[in-house]
C-alpha atoms as a PDB file:
ATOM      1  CA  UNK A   1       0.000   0.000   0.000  1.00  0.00           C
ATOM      2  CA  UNK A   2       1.079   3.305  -1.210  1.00  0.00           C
ATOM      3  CA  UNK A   3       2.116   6.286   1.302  1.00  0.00           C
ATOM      4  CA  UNK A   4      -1.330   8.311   0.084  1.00  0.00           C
ATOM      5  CA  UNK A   5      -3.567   5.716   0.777  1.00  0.00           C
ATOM      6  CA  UNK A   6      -1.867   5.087   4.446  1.00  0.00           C
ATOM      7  CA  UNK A   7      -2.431   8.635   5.271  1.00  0.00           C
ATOM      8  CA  UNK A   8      -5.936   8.523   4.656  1.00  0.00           C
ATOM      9  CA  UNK A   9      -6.715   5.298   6.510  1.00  0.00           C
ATOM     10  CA  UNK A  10      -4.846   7.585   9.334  1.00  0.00           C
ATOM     11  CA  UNK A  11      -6.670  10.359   9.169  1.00  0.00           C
ATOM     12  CA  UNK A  12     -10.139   8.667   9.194  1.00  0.00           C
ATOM     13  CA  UNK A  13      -9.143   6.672  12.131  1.00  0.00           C
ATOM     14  CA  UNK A  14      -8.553   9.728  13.497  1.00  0.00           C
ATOM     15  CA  UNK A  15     -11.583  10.954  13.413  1.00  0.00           C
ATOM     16  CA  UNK A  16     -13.465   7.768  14.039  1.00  0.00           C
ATOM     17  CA  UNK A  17     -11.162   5.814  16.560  1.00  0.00           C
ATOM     18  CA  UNK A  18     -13.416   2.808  16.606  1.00  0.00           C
ATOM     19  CA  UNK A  19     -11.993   0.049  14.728  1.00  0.00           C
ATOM     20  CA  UNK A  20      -8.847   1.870  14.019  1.00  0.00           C
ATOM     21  CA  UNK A  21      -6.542  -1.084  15.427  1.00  0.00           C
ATOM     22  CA  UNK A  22      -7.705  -3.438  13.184  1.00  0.00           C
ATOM     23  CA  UNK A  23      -7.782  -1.070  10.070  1.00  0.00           C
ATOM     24  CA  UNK A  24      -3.690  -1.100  10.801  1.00  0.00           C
ATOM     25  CA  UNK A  25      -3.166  -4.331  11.434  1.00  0.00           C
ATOM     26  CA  UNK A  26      -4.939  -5.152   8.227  1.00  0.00           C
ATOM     27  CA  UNK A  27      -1.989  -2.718   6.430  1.00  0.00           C
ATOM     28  CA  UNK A  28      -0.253  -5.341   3.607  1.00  0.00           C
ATOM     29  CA  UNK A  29       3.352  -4.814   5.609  1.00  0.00           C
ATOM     30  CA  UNK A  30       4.819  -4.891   8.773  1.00  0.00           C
ATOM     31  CA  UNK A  31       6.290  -1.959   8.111  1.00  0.00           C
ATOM     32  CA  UNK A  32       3.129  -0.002   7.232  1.00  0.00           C
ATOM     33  CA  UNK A  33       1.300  -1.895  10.490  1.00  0.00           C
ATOM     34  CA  UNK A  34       3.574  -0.668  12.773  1.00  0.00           C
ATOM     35  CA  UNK A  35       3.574   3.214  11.350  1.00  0.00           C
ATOM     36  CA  UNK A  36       0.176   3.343  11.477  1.00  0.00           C
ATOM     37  CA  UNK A  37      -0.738   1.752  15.175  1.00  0.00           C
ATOM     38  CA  UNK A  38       2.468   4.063  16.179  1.00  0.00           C
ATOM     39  CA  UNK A  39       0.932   7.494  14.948  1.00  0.00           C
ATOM     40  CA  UNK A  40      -2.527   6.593  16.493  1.00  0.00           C
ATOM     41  CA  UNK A  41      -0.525   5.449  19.429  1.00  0.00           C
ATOM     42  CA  UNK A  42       1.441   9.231  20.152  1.00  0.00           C
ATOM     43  CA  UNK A  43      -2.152  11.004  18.284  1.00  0.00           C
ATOM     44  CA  UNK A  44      -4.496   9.284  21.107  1.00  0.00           C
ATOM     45  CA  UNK A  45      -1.344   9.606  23.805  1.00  0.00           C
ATOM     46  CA  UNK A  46      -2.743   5.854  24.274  1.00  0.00           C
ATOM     47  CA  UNK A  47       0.926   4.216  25.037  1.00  0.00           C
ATOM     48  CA  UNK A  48      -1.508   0.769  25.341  1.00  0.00           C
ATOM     49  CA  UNK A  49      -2.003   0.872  21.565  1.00  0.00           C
ATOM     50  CA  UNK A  50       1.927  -0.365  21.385  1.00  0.00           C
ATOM     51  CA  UNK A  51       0.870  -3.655  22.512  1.00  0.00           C
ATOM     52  CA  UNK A  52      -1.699  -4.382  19.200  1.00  0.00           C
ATOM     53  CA  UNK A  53       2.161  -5.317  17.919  1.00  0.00           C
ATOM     54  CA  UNK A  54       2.818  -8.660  17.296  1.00  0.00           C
ATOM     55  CA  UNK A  55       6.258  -8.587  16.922  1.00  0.00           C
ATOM     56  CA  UNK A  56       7.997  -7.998  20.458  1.00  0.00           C
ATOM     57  CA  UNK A  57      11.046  -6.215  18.727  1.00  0.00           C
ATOM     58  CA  UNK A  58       8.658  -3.785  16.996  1.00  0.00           C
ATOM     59  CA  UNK A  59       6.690  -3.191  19.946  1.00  0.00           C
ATOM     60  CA  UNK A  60       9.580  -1.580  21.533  1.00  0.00           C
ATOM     61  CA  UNK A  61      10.139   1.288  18.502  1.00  0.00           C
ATOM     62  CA  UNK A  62       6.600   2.200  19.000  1.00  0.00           C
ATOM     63  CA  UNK A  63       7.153   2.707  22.929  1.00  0.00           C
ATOM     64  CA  UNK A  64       9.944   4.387  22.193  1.00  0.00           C
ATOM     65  CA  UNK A  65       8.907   6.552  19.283  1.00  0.00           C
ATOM     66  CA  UNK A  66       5.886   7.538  22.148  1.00  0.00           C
ATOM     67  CA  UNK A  67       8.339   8.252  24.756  1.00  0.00           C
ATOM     68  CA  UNK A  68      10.209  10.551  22.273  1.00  0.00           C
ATOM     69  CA  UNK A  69       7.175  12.183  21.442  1.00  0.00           C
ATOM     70  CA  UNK A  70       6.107  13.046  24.949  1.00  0.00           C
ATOM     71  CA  UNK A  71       9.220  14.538  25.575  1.00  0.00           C
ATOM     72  CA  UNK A  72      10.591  12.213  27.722  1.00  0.00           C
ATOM     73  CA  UNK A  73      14.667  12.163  26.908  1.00  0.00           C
ATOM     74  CA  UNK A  74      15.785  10.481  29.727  1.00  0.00           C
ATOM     75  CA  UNK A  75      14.052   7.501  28.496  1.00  0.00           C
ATOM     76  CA  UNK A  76      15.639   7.212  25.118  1.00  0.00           C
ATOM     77  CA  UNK A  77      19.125   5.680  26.068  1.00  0.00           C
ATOM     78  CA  UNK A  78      17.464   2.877  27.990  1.00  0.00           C
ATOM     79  CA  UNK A  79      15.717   1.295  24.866  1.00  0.00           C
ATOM     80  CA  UNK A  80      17.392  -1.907  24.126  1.00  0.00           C
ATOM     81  CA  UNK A  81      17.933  -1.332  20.216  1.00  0.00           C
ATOM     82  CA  UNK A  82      19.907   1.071  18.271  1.00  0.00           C
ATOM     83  CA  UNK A  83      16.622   1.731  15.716  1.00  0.00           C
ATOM     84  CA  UNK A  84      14.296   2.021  19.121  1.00  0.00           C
ATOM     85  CA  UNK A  85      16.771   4.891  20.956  1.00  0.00           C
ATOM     86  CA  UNK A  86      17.057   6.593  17.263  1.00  0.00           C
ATOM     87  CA  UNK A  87      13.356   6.477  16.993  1.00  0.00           C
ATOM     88  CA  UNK A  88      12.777   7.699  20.630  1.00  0.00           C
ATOM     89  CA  UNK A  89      15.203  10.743  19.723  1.00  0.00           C
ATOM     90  CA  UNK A  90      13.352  11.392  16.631  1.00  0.00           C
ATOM     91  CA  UNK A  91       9.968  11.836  17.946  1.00  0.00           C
ATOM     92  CA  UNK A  92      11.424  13.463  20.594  1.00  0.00           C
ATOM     93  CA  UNK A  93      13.360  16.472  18.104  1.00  0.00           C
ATOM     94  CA  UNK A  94       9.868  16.611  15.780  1.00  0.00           C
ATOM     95  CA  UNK A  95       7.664  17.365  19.008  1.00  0.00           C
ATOM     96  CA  UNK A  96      10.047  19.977  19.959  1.00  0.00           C
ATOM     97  CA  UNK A  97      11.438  20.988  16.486  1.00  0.00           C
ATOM     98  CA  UNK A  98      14.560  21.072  17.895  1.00  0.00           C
ATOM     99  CA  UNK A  99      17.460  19.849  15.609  1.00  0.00           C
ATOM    100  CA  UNK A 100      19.588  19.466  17.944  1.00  0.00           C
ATOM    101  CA  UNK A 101      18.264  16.174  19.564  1.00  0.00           C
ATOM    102  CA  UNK A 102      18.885  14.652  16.090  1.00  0.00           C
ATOM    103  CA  UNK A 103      22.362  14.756  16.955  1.00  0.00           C
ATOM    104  CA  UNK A 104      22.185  11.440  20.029  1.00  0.00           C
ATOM    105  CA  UNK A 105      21.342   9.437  16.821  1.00  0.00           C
ATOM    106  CA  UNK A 106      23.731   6.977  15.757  1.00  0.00           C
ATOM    107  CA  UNK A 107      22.910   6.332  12.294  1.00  0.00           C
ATOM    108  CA  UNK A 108      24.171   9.341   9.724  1.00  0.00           C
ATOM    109  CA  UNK A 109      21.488   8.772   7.266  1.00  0.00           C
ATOM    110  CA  UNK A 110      18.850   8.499   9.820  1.00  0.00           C
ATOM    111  CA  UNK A 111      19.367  11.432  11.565  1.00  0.00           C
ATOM    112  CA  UNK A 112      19.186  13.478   8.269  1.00  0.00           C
ATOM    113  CA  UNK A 113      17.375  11.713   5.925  1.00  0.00           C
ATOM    114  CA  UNK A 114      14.442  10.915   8.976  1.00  0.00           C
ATOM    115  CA  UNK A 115      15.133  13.414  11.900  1.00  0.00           C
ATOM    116  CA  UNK A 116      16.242  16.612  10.248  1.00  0.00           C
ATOM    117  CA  UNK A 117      14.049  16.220   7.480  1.00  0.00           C
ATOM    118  CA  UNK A 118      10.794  15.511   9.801  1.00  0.00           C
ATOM    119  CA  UNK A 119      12.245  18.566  11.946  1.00  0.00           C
ATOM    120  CA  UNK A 120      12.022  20.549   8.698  1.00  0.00           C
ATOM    121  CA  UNK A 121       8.564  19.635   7.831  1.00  0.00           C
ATOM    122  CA  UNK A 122       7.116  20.665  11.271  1.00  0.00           C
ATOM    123  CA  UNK A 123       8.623  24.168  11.052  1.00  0.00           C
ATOM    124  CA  UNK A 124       7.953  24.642   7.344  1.00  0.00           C
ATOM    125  CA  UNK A 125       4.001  23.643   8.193  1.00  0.00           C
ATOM    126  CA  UNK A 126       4.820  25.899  11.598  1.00  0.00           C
ATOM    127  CA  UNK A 127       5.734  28.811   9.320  1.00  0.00           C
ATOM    128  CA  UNK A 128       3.536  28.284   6.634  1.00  0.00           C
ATOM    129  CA  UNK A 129       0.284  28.464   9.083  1.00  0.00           C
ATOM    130  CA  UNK A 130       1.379  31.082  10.968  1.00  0.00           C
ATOM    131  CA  UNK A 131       2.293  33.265   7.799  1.00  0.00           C
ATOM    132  CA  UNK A 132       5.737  33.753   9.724  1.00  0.00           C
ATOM    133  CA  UNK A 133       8.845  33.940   7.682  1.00  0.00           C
ATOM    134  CA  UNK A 134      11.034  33.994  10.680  1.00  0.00           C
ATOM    135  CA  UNK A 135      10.686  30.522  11.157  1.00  0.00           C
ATOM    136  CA  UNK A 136      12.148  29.805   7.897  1.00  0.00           C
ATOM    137  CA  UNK A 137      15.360  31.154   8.924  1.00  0.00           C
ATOM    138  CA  UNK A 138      15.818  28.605  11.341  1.00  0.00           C
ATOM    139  CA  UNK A 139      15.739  25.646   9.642  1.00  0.00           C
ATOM    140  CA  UNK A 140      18.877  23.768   8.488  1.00  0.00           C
ATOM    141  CA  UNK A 141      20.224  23.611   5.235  1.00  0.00           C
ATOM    142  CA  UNK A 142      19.565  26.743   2.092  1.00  0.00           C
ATOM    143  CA  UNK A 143      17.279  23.879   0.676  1.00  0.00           C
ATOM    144  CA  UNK A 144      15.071  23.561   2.794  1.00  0.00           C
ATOM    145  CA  UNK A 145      14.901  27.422   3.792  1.00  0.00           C
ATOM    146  CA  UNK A 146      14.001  28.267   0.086  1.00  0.00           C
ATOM    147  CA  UNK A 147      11.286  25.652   0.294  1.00  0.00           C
ATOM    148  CA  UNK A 148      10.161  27.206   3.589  1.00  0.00           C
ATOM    149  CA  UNK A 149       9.920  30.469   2.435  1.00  0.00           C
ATOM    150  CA  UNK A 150       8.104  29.456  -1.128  1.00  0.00           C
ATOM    151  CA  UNK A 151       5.493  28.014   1.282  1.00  0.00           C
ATOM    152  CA  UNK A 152       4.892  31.415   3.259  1.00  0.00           C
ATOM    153  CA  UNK A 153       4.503  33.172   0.364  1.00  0.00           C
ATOM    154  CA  UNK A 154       2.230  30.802  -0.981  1.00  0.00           C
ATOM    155  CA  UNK A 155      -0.138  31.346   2.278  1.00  0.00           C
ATOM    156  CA  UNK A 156       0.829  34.913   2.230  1.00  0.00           C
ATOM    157  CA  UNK A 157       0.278  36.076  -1.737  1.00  0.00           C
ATOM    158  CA  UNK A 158       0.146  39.394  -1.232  1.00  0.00           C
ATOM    159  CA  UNK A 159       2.180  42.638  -2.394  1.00  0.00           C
ATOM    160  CA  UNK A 160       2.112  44.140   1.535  1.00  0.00           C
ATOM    161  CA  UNK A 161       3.949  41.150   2.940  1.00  0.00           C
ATOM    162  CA  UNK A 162       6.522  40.998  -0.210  1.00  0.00           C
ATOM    163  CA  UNK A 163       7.869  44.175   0.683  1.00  0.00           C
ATOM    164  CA  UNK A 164       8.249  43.273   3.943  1.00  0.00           C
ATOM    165  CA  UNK A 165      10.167  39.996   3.164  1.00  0.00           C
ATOM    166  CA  UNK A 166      13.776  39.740   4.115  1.00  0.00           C
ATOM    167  CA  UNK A 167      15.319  39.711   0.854  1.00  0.00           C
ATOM    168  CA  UNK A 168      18.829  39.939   1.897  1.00  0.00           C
ATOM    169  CA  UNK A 169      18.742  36.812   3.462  1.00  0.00           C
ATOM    170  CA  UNK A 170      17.243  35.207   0.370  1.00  0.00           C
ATOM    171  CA  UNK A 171      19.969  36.912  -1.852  1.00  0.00           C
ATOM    172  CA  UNK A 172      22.888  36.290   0.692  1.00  0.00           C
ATOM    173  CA  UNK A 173      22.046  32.129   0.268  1.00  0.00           C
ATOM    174  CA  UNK A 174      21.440  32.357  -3.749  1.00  0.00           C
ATOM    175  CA  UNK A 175      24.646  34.517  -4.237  1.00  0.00           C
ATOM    176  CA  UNK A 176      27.133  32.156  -5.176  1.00  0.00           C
ATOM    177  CA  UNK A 177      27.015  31.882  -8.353  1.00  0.00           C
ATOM    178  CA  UNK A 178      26.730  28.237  -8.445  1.00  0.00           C
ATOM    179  CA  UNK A 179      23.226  28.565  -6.634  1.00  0.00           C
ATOM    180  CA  UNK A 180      21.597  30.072  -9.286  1.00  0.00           C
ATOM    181  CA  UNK A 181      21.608  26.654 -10.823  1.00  0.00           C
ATOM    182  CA  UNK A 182      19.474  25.169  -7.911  1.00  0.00           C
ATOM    183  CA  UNK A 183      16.050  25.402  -9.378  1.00  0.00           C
ATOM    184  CA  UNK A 184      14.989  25.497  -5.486  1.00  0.00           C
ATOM    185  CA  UNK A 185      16.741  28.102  -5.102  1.00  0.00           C
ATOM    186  CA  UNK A 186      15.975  30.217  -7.661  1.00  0.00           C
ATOM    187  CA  UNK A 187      11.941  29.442  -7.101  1.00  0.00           C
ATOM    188  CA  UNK A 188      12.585  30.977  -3.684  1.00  0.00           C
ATOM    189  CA  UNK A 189      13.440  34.592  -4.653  1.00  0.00           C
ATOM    190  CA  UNK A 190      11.587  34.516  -7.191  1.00  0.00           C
ATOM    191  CA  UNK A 191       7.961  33.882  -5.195  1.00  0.00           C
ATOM    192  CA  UNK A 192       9.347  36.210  -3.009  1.00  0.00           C
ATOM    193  CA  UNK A 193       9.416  38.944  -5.276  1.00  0.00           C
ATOM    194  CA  UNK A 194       6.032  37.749  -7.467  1.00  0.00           C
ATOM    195  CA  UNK A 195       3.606  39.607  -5.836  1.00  0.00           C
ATOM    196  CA  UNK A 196       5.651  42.863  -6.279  1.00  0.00           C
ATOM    197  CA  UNK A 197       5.866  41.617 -10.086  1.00  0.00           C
ATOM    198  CA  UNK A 198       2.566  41.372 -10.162  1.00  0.00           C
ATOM    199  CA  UNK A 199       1.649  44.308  -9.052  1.00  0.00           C
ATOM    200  CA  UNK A 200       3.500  45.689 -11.737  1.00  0.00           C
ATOM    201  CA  UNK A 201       6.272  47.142  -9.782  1.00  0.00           C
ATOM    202  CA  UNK A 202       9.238  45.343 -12.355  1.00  0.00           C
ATOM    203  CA  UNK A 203      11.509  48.547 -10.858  1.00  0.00           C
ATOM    204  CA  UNK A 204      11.435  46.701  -7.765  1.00  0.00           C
ATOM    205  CA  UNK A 205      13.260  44.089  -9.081  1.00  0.00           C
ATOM    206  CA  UNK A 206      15.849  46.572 -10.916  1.00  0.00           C
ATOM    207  CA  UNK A 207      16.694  48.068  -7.822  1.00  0.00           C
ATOM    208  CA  UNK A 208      18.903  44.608  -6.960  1.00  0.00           C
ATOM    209  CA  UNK A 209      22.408  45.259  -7.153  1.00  0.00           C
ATOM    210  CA  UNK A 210      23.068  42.069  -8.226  1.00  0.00           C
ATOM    211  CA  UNK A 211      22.304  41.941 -12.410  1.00  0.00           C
ATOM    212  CA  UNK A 212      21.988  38.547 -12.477  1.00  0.00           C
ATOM    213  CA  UNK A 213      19.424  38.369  -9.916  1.00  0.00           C
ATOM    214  CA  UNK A 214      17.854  41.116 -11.273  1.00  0.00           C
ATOM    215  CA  UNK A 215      17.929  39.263 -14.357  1.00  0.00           C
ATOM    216  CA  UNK A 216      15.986  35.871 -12.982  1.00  0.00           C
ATOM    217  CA  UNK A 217      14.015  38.517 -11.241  1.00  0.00           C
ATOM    218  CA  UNK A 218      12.753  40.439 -13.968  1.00  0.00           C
ATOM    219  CA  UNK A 219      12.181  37.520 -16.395  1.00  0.00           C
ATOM    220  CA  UNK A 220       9.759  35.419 -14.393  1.00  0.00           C
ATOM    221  CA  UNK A 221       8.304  38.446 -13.407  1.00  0.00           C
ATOM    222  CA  UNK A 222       7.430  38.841 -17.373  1.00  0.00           C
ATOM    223  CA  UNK A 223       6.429  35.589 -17.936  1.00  0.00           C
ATOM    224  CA  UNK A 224       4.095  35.853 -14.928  1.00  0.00           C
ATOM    225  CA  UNK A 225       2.271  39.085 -15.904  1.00  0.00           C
ATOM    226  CA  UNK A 226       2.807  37.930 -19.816  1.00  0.00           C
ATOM    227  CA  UNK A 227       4.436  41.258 -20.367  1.00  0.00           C
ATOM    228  CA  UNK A 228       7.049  41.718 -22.771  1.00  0.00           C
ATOM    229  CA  UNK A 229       7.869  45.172 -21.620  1.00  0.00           C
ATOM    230  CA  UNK A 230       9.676  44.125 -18.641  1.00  0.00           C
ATOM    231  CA  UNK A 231      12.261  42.675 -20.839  1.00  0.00           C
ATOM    232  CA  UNK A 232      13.611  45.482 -22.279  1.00  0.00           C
ATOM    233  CA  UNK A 233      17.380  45.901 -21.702  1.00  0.00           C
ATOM    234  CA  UNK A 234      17.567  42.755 -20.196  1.00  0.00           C
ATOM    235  CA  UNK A 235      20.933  40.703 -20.901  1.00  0.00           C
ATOM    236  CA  UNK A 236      18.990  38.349 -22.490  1.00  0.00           C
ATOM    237  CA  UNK A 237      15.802  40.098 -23.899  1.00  0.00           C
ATOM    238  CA  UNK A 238      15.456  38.105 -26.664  1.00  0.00           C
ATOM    239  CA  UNK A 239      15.035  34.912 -24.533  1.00  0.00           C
ATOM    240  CA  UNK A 240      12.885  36.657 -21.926  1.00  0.00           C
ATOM    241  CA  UNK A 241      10.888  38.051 -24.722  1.00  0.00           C
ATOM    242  CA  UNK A 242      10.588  34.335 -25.868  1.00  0.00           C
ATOM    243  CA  UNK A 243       9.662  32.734 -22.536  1.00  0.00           C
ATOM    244  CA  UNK A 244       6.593  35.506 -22.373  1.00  0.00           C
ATOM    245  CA  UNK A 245       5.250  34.466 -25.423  1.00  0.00           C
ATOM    246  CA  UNK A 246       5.567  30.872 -25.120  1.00  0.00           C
ATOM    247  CA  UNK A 247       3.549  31.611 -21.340  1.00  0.00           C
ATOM    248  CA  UNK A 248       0.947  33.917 -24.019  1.00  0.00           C
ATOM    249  CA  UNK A 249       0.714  30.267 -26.402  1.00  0.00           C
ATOM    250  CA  UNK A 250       1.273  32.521 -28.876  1.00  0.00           C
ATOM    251  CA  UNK A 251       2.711  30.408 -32.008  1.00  0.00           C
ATOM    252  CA  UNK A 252       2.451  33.416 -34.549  1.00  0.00           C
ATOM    253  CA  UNK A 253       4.409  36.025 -32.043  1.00  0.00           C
ATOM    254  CA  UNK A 254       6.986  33.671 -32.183  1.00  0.00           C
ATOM    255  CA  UNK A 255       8.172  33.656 -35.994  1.00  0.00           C
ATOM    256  CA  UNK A 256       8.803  37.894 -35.059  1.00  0.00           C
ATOM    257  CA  UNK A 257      11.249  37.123 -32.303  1.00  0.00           C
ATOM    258  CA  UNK A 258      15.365  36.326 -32.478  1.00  0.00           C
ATOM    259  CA  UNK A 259      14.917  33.640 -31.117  1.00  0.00           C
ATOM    260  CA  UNK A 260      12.035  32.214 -33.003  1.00  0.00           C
ATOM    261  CA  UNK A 261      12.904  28.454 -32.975  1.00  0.00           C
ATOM    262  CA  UNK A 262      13.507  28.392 -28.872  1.00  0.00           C
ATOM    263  CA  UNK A 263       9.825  29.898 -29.200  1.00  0.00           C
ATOM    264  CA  UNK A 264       8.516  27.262 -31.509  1.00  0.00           C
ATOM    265  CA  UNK A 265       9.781  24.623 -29.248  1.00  0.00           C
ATOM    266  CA  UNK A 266       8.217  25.970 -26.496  1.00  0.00           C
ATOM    267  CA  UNK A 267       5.041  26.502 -27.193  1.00  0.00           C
ATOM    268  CA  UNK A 268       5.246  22.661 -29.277  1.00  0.00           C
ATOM    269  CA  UNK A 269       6.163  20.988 -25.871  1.00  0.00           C
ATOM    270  CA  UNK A 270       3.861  23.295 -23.953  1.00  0.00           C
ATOM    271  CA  UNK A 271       1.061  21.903 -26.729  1.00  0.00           C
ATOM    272  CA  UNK A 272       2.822  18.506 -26.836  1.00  0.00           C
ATOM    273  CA  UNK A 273       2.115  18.660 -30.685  1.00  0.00           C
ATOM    274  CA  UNK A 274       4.418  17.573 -32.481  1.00  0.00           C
ATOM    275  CA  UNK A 275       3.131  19.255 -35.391  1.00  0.00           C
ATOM    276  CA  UNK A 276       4.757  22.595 -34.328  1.00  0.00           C
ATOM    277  CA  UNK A 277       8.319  20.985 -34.504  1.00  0.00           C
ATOM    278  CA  UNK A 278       8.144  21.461 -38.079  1.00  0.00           C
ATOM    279  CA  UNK A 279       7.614  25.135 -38.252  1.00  0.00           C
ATOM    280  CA  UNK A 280      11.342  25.214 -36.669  1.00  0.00           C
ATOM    281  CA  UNK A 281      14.173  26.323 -39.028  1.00  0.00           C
ATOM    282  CA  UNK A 282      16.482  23.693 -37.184  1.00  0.00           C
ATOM    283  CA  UNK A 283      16.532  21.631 -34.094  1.00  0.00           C
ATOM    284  CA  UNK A 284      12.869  20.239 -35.115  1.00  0.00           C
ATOM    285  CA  UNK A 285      13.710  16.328 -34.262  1.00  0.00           C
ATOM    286  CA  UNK A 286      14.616  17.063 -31.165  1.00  0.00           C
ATOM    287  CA  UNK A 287      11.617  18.640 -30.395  1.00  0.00           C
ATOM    288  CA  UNK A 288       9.581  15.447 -31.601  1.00  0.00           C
ATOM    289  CA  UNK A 289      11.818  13.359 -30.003  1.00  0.00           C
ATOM    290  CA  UNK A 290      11.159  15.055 -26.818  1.00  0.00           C
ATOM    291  CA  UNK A 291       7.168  15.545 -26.887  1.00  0.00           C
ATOM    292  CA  UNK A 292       7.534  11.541 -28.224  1.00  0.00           C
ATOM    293  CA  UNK A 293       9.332  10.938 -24.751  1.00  0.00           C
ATOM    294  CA  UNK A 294       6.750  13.083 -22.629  1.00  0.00           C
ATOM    295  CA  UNK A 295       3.803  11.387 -24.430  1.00  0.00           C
ATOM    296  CA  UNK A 296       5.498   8.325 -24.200  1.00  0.00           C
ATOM    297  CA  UNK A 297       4.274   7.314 -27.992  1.00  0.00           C
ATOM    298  CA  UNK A 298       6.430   6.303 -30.391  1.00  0.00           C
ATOM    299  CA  UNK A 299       3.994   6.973 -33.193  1.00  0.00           C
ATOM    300  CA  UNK A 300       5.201  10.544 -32.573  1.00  0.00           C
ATOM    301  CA  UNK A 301       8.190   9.866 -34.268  1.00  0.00           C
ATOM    302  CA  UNK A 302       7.213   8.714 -37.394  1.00  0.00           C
ATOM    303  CA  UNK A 303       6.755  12.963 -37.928  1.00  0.00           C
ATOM    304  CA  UNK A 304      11.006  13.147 -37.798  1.00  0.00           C
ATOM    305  CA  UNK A 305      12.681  14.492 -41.030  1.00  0.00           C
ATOM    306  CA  UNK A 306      15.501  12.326 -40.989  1.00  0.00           C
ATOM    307  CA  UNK A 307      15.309   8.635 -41.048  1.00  0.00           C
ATOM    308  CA  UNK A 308      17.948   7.869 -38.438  1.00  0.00           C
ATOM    309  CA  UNK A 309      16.298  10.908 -36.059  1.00  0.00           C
ATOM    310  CA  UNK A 310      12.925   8.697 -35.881  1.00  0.00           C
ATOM    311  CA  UNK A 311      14.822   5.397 -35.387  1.00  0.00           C
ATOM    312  CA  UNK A 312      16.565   7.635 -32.534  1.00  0.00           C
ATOM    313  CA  UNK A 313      13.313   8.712 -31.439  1.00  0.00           C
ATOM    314  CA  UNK A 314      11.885   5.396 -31.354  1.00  0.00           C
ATOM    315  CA  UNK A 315      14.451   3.829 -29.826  1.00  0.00           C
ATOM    316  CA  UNK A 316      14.222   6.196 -26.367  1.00  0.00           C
ATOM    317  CA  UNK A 317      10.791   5.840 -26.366  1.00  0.00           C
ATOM    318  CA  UNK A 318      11.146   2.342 -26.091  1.00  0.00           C
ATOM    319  CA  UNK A 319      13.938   2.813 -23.128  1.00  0.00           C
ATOM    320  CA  UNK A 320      11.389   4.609 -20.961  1.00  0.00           C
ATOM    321  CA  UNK A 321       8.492   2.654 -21.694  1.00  0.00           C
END
């Protein structure tokens, strides 16, 4: 049983306890058994729910995993197994968002792949409810404070609180140069700065000293509002320009623009018709090959110009499929 479909049988039994036990211990895996009678377990702060377990080994992680979550520390180094006392201290760091009780876990990939991730999920959801980008800034790791902060502004969403944002922190993480490549990254200024964009205030934007910022600013800003006039004297205006009208779907814009075939591709694979690839004054297999590959037909190739592009085509179709 998938992760979605676990949740849900969690959150009804939630709701209506009654029969909730058995709905878990009718779960397809061990695994998912156990997850599912130890999050109704800490949810009901019914420590007796533990002892639905069959296995005697298991039954342990979910006492400890509720001792962690009620806070109580001093119990953790007393459970018998290394995956029970890691458990214990992860429950323990997610109740009190605290990354620092990650650290008494043994296991490197368990305390950040599990504990600092879960750690970063409570504060995000923290932040993201209480419209409070403060909280962001305490989470560990530029990652996961980008993907904080494009969840406030996704609550927030308006121009008031954009101005407000701290920017400098945002622009302080993303300035190394090799950041701008992290698409996280990049998403997090720039929903920071959309509702300014959006409210037509593109000078906003030019007022970073930074021009490539500015830049990555500016541009999304125009494909946004679908406004080719915030492009002008842009580095690369003729690709901003582009990316507008490929957000406008407008095919016959595109054959007036420099760079008329990145335009044409565009608005093919935002189509996925193939049939646009041709109007492209090179690079047009490609561009079937690749709407072949994200409509995973291979009768999309038969459209390629050159014989050995469709047996290309074809052929990494048939790799994916």
């Amino acid at each position: 049983m998938n992760k979605p479909v676990l949740t849900v049988i969690f959150l009804i039994c939630l709701v209506l306890f009654s029969g909730c036990v058995e709905k878990c211990k009718q779960l397809s895996t061990e695994d998912e058994q156990i997850e599912c009678l130890t999050s109704l377990a800490i949810q009901k702060s019914d420590l007796n729910i533990c002892n639905n377990i069959d296995n005697n080994a298991r039954i342990e992680e979910c006492t400890a995993s509720y001792a962690g979550a009620q806070g109580d520390l001093e119990a953790c180094p007393g459970f018998t197994t290394e995956i029970s006392r890691n458990k214990c201290y992860m429950r323990a760091a997610e109740a009190a968002r605290d990354y620092t009780i990650c650290e008494n876990i043994t296991d490197e990939y368990f305390k950040e792949a599990k504990c600092y991730a879960l750690v970063s999920y409570k504060l995000t959801r923290d932040a993201k409810t209480a419209k409070d980008y403060s909280i962001c800034y305490t989470l560990i790791g530029d990652n996961a404070i980008m993907q904080c902060v494009a969840e406030v502004n996704t609550a927030v969403g308006n121009a008031l609180e954009c101005r407000n944002l701290e920017f400098q922190n945002l622009e302080n993480i993303c300035n190394n140069p090799a950041q701008y490549e992290n698409e996280l990254c990049q998403r997090g200024i720039i929903q920071a700065y959309n509702a300014c964009i959006l409210e037509n205030e593109e000078s906003y934007c030019r007022q970073k000293a930074d021009s490539l910022l500015q830049g990555v600013c500016i541009e999304k800003g125009a494909e946004l509002a679908q406004d080719t006039s915030f492009c002008y004297g842009l580095p690369n205006e003729s690709y901003c320009m582009a990316e507008v009208t490929i957000a406008q779907n407008n095919l016959e814009e595109c054959q007036n623009l420099t760079e008329k075939d990145y335009c044409t591709k565009g608005i093919a694979l935002k189509r996925k018709d193939s049939g646009v690839c041709l109007q492209m004054t090179e690079g047009e297999n490609d561009c079937i090959r690749e709407i072949a590959l994200v409509k995973n037909d291979a009768n999309v190739c038969a459209e390629s110009t050159i014989t050995e592009e469709e047996q290309a085509c074809t052929e990494a179709v048939s790799a994916v499929s």
